[in-house]
Protein backbone atom coordinates (compact mmCIF):
# COMPACT_ATOMS: atom_id res chain seq x y z
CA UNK A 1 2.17 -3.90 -40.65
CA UNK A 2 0.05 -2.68 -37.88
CA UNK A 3 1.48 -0.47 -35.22
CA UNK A 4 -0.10 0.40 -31.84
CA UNK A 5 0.71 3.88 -30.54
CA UNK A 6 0.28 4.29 -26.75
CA UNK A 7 1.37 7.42 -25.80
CA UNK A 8 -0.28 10.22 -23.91
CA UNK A 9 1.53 13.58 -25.17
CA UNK A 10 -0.29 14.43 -28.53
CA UNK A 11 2.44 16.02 -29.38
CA UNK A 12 4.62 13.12 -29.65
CA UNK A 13 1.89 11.03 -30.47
CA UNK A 14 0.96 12.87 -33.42
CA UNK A 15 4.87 12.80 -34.48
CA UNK A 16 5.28 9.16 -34.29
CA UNK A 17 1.97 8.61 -35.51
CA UNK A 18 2.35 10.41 -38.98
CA UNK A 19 6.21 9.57 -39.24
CA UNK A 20 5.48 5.90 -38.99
CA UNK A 21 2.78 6.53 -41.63
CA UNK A 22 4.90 8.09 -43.94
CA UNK A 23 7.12 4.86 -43.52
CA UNK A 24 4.48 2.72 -44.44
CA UNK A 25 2.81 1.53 -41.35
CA UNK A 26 -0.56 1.42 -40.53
CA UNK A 27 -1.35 3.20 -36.97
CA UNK A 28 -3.76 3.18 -34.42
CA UNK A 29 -2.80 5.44 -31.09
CA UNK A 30 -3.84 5.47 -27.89
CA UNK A 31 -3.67 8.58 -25.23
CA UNK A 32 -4.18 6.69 -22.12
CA UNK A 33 -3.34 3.53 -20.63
CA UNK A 34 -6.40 1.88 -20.42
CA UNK A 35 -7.52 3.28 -23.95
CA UNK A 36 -4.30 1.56 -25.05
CA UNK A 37 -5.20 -1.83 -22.93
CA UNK A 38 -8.44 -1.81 -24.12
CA UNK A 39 -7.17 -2.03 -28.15
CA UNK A 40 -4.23 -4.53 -27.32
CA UNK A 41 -6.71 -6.81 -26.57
CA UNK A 42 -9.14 -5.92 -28.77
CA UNK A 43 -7.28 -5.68 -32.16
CA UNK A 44 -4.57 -7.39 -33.81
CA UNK A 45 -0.69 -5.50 -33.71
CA UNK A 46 2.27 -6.42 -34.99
CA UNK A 47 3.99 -4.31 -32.35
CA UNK A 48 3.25 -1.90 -29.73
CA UNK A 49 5.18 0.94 -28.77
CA UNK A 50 4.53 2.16 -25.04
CA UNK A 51 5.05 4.66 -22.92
CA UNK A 52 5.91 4.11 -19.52
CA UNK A 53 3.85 6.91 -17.65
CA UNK A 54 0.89 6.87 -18.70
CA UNK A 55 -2.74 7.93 -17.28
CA UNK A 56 -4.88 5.38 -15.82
CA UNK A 57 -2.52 2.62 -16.19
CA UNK A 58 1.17 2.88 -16.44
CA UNK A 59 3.22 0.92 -19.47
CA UNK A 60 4.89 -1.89 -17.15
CA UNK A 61 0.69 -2.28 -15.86
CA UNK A 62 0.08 -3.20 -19.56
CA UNK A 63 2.83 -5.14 -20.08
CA UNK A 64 2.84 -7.41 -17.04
CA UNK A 65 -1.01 -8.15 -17.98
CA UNK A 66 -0.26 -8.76 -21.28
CA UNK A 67 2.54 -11.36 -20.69
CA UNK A 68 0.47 -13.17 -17.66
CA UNK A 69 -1.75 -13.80 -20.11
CA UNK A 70 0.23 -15.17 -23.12
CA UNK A 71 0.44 -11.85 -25.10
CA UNK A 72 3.47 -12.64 -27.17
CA UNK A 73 2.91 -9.11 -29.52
CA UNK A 74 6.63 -7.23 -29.25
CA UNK A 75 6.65 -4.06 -27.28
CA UNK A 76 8.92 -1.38 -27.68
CA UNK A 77 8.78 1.01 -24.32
CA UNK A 78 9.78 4.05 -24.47
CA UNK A 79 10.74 6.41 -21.24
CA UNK A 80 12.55 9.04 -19.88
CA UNK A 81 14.07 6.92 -16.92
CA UNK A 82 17.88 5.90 -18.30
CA UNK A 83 18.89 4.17 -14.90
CA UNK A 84 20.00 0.11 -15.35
CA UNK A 85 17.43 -0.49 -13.11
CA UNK A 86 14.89 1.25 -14.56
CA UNK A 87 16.06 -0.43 -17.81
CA UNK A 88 16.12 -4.02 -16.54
CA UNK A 89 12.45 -3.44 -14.87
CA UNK A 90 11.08 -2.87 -18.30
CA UNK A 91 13.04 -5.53 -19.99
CA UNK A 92 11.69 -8.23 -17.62
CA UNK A 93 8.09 -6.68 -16.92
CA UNK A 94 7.97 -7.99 -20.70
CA UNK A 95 9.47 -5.43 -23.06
CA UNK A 96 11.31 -6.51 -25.91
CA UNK A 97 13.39 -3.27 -26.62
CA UNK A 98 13.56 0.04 -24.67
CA UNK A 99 14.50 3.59 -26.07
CA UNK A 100 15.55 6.31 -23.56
CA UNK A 101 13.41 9.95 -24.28
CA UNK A 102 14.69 12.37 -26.28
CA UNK A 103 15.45 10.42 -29.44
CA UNK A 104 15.84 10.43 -32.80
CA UNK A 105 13.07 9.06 -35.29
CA UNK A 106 15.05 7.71 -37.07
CA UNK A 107 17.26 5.19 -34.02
CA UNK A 108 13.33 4.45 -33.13
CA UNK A 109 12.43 3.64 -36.82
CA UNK A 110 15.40 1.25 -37.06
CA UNK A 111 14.62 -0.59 -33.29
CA UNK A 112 10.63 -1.56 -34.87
CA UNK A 113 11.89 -2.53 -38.48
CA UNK A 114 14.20 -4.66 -36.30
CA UNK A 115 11.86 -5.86 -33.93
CA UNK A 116 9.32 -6.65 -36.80
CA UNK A 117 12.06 -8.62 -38.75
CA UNK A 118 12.89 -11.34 -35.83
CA UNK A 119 8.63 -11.46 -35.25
CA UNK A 120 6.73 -13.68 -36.82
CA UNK A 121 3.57 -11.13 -38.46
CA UNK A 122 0.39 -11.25 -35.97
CA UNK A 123 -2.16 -13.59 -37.51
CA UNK A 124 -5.42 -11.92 -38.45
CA UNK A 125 -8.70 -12.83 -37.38
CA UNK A 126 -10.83 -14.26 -40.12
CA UNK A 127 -13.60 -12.15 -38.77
CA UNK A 128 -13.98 -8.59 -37.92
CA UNK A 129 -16.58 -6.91 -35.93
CA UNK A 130 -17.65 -3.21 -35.45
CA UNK A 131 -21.18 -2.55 -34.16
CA UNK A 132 -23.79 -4.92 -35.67
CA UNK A 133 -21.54 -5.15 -38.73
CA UNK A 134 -19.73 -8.14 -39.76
CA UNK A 135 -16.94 -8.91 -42.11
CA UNK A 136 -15.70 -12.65 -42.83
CA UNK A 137 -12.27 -12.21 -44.55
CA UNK A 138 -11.98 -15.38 -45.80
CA UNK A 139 -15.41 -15.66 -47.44
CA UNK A 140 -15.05 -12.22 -48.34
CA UNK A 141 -18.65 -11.47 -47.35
CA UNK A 142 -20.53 -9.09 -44.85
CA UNK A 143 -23.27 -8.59 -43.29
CA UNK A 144 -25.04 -5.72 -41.46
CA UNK A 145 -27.48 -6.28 -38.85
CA UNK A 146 -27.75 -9.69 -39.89
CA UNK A 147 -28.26 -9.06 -43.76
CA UNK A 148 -26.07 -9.91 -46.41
CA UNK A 149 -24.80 -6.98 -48.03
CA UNK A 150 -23.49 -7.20 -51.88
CA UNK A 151 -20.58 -5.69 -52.14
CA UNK A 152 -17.55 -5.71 -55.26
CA UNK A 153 -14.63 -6.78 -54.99
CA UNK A 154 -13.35 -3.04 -54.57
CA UNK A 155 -15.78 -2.02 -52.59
CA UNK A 156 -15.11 -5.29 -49.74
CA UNK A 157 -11.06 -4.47 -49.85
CA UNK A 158 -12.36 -0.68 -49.70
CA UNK A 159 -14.16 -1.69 -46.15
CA UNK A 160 -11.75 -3.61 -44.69
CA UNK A 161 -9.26 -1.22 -45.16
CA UNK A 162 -11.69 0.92 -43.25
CA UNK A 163 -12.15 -1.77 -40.59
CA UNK A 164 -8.73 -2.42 -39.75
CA UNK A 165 -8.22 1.22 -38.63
CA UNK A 166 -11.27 1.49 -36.80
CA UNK A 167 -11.65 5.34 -35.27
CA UNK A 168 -8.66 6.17 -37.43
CA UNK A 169 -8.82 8.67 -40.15
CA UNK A 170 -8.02 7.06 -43.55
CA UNK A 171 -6.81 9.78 -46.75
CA UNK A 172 -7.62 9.37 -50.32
CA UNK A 173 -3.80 9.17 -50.52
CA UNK A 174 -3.61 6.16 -48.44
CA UNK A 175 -6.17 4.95 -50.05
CA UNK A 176 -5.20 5.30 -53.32
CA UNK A 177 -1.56 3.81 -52.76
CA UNK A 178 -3.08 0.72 -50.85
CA UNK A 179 -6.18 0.06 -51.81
CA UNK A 180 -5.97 0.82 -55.64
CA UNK A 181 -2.20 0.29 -55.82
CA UNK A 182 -1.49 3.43 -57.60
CA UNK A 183 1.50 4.84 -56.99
CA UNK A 184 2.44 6.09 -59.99
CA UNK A 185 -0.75 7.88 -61.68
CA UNK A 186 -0.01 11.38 -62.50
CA UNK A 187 -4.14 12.54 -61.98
CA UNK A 188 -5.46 11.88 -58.43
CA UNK A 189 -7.83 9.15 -58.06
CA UNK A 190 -9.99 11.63 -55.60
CA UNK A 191 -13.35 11.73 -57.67
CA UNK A 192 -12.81 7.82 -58.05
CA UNK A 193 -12.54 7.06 -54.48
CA UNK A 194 -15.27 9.13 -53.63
CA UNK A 195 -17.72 7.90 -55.54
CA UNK A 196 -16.79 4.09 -54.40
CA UNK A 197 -17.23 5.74 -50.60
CA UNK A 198 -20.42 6.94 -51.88
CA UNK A 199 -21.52 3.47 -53.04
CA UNK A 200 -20.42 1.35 -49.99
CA UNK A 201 -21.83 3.87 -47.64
CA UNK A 202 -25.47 3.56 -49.55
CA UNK A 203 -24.48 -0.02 -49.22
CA UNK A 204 -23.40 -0.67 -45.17
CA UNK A 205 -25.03 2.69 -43.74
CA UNK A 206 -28.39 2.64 -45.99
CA UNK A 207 -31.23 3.49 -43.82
CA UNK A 208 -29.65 2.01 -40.40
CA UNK A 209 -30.00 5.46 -38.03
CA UNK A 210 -26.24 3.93 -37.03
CA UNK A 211 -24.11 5.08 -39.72
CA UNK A 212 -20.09 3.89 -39.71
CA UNK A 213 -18.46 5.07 -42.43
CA UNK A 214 -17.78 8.63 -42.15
CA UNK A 215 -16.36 11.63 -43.57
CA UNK A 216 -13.89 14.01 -42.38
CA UNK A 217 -13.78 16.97 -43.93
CA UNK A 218 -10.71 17.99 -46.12
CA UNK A 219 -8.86 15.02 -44.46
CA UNK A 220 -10.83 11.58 -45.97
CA UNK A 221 -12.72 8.77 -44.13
CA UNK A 222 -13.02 6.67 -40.76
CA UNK A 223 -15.24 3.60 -39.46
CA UNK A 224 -16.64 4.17 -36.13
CA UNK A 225 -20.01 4.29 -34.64
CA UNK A 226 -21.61 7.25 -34.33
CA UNK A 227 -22.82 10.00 -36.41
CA UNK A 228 -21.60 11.83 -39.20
CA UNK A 229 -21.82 13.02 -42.89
């Protein structure tokens, strides 16, 4: 499941962020609103969680928009206002749950596992995009700049792993637990992982001056556009 952080203390983004990562989502955040517009209607979610007062474009903005135009993904909205009216404005602006600031983790853990459980899962787009690269899930084929790249089987779930967290820094850890599907292994598979980076950034980055696939350093790897290792 993919989770859409909009939130524009760091602080709190970073906590939700890395808790909801350690309970086995995949997150992408967002620090303003129209940062967090922008990737609602870019990318696929299976939920949202909002603030209210946010830069640039507040959370009831966003989800007004998203419902005039037959956004169905759920929203959780989270705020420090606790009056009823407050409560029933961001119920029928479009939110499906609302949880008052402070909270615990844990109450806001159990709203989105409930959320996601009465949600049918987003559907994925058969083809993702980033730059002049291409990815066709179905076919299980890519391009770059319009040339078929050959990739293995490892190496194409390796990149679109990368692709659906675009910007997003991806560990060896996470990588290891759901790419390779070890959970269990009692050596790290860091040297392996690294060396299948190594191959499918020869592969998509080659001699394009764009490169995508990057490295962060003592942390792991990201997709974006723009320069890097």
């Amino acid at each position: 499941m993919r989770l859409l952080i909009i939130e524009d203390d760091e602080k709190t983004a970073d906590a939700l962020a890395t808790g909801l990562a350690q309970a086995g989502f995949s997150t992408a955040t967002a620090r303003t609103g129209e940062e967090g517009f922008f990737l609602v209607n870019a990318e696929v979610f299976d939920l949202v969680v909002l603030d209210w007062m946010l830069p640039g474009r507040s959370g009831i903005e966003i989800l007004k928009t998203l419902r005039a135009r037959g956004n169905k993904t759920p929203v959780l909205l989270l705020t420090a206002r606790d009056a009823i009216d407050d409560r029933v404005l961001g119920l029928e602006s479009g939110a499906d749950d609302y949880l008052v600031k402070p909270f615990a983790f844990s109450e806001l853990h159990a709203r989105i596992r409930s959320l996601l459980r009465r949600t049918p899962p987003a559907a994925e787009p058969l083809r993702r995009t980033l730059a002049d690269l291409v990815v066709d899930l179905e076919a299980r084929r890519a391009w770059r700049a319009g040339r078929a790249v050959e990739l293995t089987p490892r190496e194409f779930d390796l990149l679109v792993y990368l692709l659906r967290q675009p910007g997003q820094v991806v560990s060896r850890e996470m990588l290891a637990q759901d790419v390779w599907r070890e959970t269990n292994r009692l050596t790290p598979l860091d040297n392996v992982i690294d060396v299948h980076v190594a191959h499918l950034r020869r592969k998509i980055d080659g001699d394009h001056p764009l490169k995508l696939i990057q490295t962060v350093r003592g942390m792991g790897f990201m997709l974006r556009e723009g320069s890097g290792e």
